[in-house]
Every structure is written in C-alpha cells, then in structure tokens.
Protein backbone atom coordinates (compact mmCIF):
# COMPACT_ATOMS: atom_id res chain seq x y z
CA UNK A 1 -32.92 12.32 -19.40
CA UNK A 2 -30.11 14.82 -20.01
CA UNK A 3 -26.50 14.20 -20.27
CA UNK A 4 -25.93 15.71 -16.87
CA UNK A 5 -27.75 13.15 -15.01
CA UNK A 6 -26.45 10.47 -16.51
CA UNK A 7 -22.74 11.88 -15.72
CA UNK A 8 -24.18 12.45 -11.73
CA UNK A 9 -25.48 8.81 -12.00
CA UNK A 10 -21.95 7.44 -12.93
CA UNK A 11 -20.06 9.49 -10.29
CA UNK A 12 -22.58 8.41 -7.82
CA UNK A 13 -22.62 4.88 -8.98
CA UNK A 14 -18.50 5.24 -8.80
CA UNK A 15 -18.51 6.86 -6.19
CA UNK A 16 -20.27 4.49 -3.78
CA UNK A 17 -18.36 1.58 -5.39
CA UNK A 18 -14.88 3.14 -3.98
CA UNK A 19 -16.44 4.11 -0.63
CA UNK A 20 -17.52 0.64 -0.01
CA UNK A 21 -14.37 -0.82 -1.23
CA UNK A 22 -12.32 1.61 0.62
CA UNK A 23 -13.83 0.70 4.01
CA UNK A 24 -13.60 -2.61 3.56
CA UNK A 25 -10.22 -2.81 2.77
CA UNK A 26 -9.33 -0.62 6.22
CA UNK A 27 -11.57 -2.28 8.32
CA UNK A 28 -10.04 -5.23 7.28
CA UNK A 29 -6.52 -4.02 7.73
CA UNK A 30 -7.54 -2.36 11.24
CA UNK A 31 -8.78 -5.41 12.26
CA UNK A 32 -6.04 -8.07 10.89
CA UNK A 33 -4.13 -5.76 13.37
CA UNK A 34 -5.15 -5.84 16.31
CA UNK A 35 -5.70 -9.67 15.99
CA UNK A 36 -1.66 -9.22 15.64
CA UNK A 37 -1.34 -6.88 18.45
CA UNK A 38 -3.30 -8.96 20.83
CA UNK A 39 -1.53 -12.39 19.49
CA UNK A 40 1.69 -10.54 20.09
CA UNK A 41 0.76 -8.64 23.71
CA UNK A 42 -2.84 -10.80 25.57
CA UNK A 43 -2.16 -9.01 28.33
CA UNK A 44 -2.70 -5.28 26.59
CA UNK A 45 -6.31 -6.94 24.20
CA UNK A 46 -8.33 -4.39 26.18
CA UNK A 47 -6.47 -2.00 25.26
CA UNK A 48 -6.32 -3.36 21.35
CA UNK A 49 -10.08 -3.43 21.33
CA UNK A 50 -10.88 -0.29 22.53
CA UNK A 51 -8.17 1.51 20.35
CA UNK A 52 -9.56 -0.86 17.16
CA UNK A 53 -13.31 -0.05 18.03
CA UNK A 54 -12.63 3.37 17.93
CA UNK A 55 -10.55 3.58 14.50
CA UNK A 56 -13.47 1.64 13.28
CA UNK A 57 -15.97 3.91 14.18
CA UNK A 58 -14.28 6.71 12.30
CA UNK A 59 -13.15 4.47 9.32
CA UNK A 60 -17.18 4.08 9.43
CA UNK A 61 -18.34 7.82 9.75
CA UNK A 62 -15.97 8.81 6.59
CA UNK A 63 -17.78 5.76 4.52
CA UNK A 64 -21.25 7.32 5.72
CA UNK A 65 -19.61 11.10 4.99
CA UNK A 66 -18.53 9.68 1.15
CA UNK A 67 -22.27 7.77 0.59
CA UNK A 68 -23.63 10.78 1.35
CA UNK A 69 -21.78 13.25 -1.10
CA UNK A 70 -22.96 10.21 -3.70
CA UNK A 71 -26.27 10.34 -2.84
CA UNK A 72 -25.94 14.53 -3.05
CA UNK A 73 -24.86 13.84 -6.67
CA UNK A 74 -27.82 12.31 -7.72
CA UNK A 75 -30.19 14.08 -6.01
CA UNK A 76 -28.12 17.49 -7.43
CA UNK A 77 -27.56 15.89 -10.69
C-alpha cells in the first residue's frame, strides 16, 4: 500500500466524520427552531414545517454532495 492511499484513506475517513457531524449539528439547530417558531406562532406551524422540511432537504443534499467527494478520494486515492 503506498503512502498516497493511506493519506486518501485519512481524508476520506476525516472527511466523512465532519460531514456527518456537520449535518447533524444543523439539522438539529433547523429543527430546535422551528419547534421555537411554532411554540412562539401555532397558527403559522404549516408554514414552519414546510420552510424546515425544505432547509432540511438541502442541509441533506450538501451531506450526500461531501460523502461523495470522500468516497471520490478513496476510490482516486
């Protein structure tokens, strides 16, 4: 095993660990908002939700965009 691919294996392994963490953390901020909002406003929760569900979805597609630059490290690597 070269010294390359052990260096691709670390940024991947790194890598993946900040992605994961990253969501998490805004997922859980997104969401410990809204729960706010809608405590704050019931009458607007609909719109909360939909607005939250949306954000989410992103927050989601750049985790899915950063595991698969990891994953293109190791298979590069």
């Amino acid at each position: 095993m070269d010294l390359a691919f052990a260096y691709a294996y670390l940024a991947a392994g790194i890598g993946a660990g900040l992605v994961t963490i990253g969501a998490g953390i805004g997922i859980g901020k997104l969401a410990a908002s809204a729960m706010d909002g809608t405590a704050r406003q019931p009458e607007a929760s609909n719109d909360i939700r939909t607005t939250m569900i949306i954000a989410a979805a992103m927050l989601e597609g750049i985790a899915l965009f950063g595991i698969v630059v990891t994953f293109l490290l190791v298979i590069k690597g």
